[in-house]
Protein backbone atom coordinates (compact mmCIF):
# COMPACT_ATOMS: atom_id res chain seq x y z
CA UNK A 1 123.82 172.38 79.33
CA UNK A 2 125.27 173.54 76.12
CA UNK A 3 124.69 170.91 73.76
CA UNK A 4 120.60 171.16 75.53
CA UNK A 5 120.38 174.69 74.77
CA UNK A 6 121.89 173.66 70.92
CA UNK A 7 119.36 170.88 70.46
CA UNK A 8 116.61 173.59 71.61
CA UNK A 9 117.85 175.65 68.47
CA UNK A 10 118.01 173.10 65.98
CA UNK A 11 114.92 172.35 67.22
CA UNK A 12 113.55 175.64 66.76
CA UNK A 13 115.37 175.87 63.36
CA UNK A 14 113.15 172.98 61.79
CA UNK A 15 109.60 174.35 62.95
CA UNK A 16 110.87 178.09 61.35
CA UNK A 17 112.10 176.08 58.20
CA UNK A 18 108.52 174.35 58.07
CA UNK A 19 106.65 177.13 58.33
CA UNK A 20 108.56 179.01 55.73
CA UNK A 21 107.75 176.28 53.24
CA UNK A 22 103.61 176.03 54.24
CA UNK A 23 102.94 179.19 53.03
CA UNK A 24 104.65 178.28 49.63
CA UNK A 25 102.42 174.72 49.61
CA UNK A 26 105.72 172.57 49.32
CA UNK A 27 105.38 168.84 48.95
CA UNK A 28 105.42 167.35 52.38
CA UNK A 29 106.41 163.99 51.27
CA UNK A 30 109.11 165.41 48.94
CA UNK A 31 110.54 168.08 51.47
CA UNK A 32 110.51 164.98 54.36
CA UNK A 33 112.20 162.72 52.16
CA UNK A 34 114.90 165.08 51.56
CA UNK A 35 115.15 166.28 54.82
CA UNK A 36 115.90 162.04 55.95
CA UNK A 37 118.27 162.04 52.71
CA UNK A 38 120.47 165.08 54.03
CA UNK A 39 120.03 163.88 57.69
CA UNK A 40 121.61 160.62 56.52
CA UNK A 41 124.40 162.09 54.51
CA UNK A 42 125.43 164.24 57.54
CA UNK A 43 125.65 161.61 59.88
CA UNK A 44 127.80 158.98 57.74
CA UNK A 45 130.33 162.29 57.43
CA UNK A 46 130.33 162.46 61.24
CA UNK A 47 130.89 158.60 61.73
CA UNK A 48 134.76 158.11 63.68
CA UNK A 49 134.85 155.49 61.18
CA UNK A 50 132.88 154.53 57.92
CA UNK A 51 132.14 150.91 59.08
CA UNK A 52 128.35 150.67 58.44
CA UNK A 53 127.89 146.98 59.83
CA UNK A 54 129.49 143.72 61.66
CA UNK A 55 128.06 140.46 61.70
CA UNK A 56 130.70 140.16 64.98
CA UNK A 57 128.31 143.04 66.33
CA UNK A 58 125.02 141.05 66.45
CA UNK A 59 127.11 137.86 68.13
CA UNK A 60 128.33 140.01 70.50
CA UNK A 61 124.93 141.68 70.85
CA UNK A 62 123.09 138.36 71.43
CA UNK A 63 125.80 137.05 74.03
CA UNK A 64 125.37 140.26 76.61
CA UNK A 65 122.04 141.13 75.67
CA UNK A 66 120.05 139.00 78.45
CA UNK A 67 122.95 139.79 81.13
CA UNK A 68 123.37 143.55 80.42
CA UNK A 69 119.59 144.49 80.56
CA UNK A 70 119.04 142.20 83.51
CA UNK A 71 121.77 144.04 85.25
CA UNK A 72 121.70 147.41 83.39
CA UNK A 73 125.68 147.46 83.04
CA UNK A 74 126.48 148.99 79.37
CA UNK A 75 127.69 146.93 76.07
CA UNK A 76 130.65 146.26 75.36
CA UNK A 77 132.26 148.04 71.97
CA UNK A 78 131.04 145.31 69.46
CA UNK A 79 127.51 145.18 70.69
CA UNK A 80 127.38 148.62 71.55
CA UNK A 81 127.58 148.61 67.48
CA UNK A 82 124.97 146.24 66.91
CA UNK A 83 122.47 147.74 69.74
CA UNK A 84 123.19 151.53 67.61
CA UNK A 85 121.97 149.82 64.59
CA UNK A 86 118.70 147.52 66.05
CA UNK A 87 117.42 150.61 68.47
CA UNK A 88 118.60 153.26 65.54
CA UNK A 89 116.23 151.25 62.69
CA UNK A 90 113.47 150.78 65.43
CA UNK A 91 113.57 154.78 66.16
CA UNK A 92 113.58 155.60 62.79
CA UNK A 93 110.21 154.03 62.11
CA UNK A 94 109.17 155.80 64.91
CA UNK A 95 110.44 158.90 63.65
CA UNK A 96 108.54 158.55 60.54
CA UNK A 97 105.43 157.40 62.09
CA UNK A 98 105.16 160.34 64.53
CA UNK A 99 105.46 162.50 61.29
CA UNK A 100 102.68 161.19 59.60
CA UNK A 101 100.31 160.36 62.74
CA UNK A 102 100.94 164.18 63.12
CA UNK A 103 99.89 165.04 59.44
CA UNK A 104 96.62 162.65 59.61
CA UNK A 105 95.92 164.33 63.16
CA UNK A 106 96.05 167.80 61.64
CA UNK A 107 93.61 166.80 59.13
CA UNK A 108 91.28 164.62 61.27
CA UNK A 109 91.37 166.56 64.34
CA UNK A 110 92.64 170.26 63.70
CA UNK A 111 96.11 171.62 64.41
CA UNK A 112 95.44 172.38 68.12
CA UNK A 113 94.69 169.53 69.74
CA UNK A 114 97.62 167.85 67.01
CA UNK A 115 100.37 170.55 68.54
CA UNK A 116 99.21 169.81 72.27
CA UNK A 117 99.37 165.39 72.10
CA UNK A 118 102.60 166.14 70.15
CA UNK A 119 103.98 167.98 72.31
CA UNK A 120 102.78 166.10 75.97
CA UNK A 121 104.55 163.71 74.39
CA UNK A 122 107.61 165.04 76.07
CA UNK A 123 105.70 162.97 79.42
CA UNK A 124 106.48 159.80 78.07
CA UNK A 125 110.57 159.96 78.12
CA UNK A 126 109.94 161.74 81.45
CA UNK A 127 108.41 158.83 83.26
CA UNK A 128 110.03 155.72 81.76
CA UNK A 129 113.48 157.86 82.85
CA UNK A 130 112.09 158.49 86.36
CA UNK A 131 110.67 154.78 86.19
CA UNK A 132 112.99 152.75 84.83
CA UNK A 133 116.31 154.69 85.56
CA UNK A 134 115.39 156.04 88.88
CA UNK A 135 116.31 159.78 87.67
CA UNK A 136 114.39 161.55 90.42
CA UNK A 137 113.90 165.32 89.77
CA UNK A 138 113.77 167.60 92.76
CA UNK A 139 110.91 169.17 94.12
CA UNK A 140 112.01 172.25 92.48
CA UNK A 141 112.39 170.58 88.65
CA UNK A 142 109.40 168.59 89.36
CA UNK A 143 107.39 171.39 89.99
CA UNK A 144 108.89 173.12 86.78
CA UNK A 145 108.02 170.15 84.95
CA UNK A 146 104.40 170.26 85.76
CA UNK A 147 104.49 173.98 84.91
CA UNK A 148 105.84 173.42 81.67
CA UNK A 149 103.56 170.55 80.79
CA UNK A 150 101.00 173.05 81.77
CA UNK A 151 101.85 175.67 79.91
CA UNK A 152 102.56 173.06 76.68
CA UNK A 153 98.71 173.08 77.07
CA UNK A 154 97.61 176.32 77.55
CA UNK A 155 99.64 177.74 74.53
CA UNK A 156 98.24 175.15 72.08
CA UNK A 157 94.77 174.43 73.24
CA UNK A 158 91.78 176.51 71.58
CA UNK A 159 89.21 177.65 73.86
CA UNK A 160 86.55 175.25 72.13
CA UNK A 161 84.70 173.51 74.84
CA UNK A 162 85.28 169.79 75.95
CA UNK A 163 88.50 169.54 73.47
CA UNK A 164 89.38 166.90 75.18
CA UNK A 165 86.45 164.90 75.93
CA UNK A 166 86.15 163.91 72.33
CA UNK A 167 89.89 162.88 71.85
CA UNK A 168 90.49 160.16 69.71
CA UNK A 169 92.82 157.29 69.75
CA UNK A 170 94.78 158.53 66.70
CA UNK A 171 95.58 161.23 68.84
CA UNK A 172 96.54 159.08 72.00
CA UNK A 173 98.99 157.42 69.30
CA UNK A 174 100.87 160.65 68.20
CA UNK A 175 101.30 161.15 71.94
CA UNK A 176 102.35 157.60 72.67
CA UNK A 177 105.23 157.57 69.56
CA UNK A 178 106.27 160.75 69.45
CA UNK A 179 107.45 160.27 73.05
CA UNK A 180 109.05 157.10 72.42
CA UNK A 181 110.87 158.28 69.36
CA UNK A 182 112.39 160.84 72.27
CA UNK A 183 112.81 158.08 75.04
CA UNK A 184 115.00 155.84 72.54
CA UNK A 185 117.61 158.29 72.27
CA UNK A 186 117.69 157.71 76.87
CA UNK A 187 117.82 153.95 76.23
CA UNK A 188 120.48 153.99 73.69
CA UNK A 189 122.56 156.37 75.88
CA UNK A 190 121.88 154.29 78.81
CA UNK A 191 123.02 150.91 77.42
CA UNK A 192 125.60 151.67 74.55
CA UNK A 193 128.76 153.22 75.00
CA UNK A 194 128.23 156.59 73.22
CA UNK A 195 131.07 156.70 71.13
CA UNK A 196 128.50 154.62 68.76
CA UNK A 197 126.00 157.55 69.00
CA UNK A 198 126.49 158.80 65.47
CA UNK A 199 126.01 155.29 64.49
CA UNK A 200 122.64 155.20 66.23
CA UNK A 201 121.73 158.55 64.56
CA UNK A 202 122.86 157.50 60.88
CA UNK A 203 120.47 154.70 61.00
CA UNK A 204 117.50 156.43 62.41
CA UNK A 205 117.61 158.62 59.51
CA UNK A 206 118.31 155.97 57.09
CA UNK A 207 115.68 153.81 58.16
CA UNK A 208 113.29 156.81 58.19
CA UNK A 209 114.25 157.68 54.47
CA UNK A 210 113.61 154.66 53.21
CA UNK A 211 109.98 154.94 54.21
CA UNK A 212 109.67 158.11 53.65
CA UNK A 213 110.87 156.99 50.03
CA UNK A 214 108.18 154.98 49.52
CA UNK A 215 105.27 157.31 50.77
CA UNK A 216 106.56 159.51 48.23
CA UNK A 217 106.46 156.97 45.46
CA UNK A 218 103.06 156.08 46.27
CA UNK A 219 101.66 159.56 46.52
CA UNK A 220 102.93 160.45 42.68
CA UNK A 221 103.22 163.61 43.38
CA UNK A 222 105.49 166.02 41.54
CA UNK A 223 108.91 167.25 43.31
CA UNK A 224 110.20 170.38 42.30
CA UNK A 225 113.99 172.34 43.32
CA UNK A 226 112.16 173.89 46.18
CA UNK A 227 110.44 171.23 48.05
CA UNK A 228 114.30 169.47 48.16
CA UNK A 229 115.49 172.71 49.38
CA UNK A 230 113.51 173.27 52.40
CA UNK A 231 113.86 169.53 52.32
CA UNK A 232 117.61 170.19 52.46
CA UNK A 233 117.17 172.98 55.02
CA UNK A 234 114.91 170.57 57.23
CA UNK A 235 117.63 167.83 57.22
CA UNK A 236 120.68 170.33 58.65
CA UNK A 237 118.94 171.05 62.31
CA UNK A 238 116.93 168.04 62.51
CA UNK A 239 120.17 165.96 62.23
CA UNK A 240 122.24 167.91 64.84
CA UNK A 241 119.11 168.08 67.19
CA UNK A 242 119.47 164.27 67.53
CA UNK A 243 123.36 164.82 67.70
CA UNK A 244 123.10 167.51 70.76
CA UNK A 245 120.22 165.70 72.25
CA UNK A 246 122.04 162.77 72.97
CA UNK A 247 125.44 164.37 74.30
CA UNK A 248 123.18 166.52 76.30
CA UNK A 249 121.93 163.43 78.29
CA UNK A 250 125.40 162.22 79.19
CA UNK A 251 125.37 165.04 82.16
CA UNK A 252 121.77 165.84 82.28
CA UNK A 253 119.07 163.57 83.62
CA UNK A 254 116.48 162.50 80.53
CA UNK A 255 113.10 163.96 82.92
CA UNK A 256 114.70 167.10 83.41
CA UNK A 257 116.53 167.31 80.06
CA UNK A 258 113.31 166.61 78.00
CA UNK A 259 110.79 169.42 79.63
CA UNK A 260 113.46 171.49 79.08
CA UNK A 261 113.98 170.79 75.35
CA UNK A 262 110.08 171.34 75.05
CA UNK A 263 109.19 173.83 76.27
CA UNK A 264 112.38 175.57 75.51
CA UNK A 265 111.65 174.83 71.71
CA UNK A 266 108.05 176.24 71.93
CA UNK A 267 109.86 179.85 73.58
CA UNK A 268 112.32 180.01 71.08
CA UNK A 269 110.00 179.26 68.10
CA UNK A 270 106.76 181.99 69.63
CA UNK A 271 109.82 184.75 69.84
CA UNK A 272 110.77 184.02 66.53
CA UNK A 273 107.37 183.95 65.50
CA UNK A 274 106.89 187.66 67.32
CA UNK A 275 110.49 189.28 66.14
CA UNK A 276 110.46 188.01 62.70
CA UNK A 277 106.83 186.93 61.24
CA UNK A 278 105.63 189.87 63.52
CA UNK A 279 102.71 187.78 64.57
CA UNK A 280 100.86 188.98 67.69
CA UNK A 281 100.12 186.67 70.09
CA UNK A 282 97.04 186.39 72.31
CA UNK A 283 96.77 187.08 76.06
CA UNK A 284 96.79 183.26 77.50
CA UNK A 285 99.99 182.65 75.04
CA UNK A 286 101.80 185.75 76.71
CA UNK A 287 100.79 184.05 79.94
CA UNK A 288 102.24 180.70 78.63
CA UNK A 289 105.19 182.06 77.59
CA UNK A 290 105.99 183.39 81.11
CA UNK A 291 104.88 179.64 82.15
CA UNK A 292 107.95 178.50 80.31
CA UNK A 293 110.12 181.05 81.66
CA UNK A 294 109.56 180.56 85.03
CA UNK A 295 109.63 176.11 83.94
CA UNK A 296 112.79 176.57 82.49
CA UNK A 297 114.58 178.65 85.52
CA UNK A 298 113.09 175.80 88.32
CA UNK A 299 114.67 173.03 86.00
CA UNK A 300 118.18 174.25 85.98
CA UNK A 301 118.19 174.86 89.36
């Protein structure tokens, strides 16, 4: 449970970082690609060893593939390797498509509705686990689950009326990938032997700044010491939340271990928000928060 309630902070760390650099208009394009950059540069330090890639891997990796998934048994070291570096590339897209399906969402659709798909994305790792890997909550988690799904809504939804009759597909999307960038990190662990976990994580961030390199060469638009400090600052927690997500899952089951890095991260960040931006928060967010609370005690029961 440690390494859960150490993702939750990183977590927590990057949405405090992010909001810190709104209110000085940073460069989001600059500040992600610098965030991917340190990300990176963190996870080749924390590699056992510094080989980066194996042809050997992706023989191996072809060999076991149709046998191992068939059978769900995991890879063996060499393809363990190659599977880090195919799944790690794919999740990296995803990583940097979930940002910027976010960002258009904002704009489109308003920050509200934006927050809540994001965040229900936590649903999709939670049902592939329970359907594909048979993890079966209790009643007791299960019904924590659905309270903090719940409560994921009531603290982000507006009281606008029929918000969600006129959903769009963009935000369907955002929901869709941002919960697959969350369910990779279950598959990997699932199939790969996890000693190959920082390999998976140094190419999801790789992958992802190499995109995110481009965006920022097509947007032209200027970069300054700041935006590649909170760029810097971004890279630290967002790193290690991958890190301590993953080694959280090798003792926790991925549809109890995801509500609770959700709704966890949404506490931590509105009590931040309260002690230290001494924002005051409305009645039906109070009642969220106590949502979460009570969410968070059924799921570690």
């Amino acid at each position: 449970m440690i390494f859960l309630f150490l993702s939750i902070i990183c977590s927590a760390l990057i949405a405090i970082v992010f909001k810190f650099s709104e209110r000085r208009d940073s460069n989001r394009y600059a500040l992600t690609a610098f965030n991917y950059v340190t990300a990176a540069i963190i996870s080749f330090i924390l590699l056992p060893e510094k080989k980066l890639f194996n042809f050997e891997w992706f023989k191996a990796f072809s060999l076991e593939s149709s046998k191992l998934f068939s059978q769900g048994e995991l890879f063996s070291p060499s393809a363990s390797a190659a599977w880090a570096i195919i799944l790690g590339c794919i999740t990296g897209v995803i990583f940097f498509s979930s940002f910027y399906l976010y960002q258009y969402n904002v704009k489109k659709n308003g920050a509200a509705l934006s927050a809540t798909f994001a965040k229900l994305g936590v649903l999709i790792p939670v049902l592939l686990s329970i359907a594909l890997f048979k993890e079966l909550p209790s009643w007791l988690q299960l019904l924590g689950i659905v309270l903090a799904i719940s409560a994921i809504l009531l603290i982000n939804l507006g009281g606008e009326k029929n918000a969600l009759v006129k959903t769009k597909w963009e935000l369907v999307f955002l929901f869709i990938i941002g919960g697959l960038g969350d369910f990779n990190s279950k598959v990997y662990q699932f199939y790969g032997i996890i000693e190959y976990k920082e390999l998976f994580i140094f190419y999801i961030f790789v992958s992802a700044l190499l995109i995110s390199l481009i965006m920022l060469v097509i947007k032209r638009r200027g970069l300054t010491m700041l935006d590649m400090l909170f760029g810097i600052l971004v890279g630290i927690p967002n790193q290690l939340t991958s890190y301590y997500l993953i080694k959280s899952l090798e003792s926790i089951e991925a549809s109890v271990a995801f509500p609770i890095y959700s709704a966890g991260t949404i506490l931590m960040v509105n009590l931040v928000n309260i002690l230290l931006f001494k924002e005051k928060l409305n009645k039906k967010q109070y009642v969220a928060i106590g949502i979460i609370v009570i969410a968070l005690i059924l799921l570690n029961l």
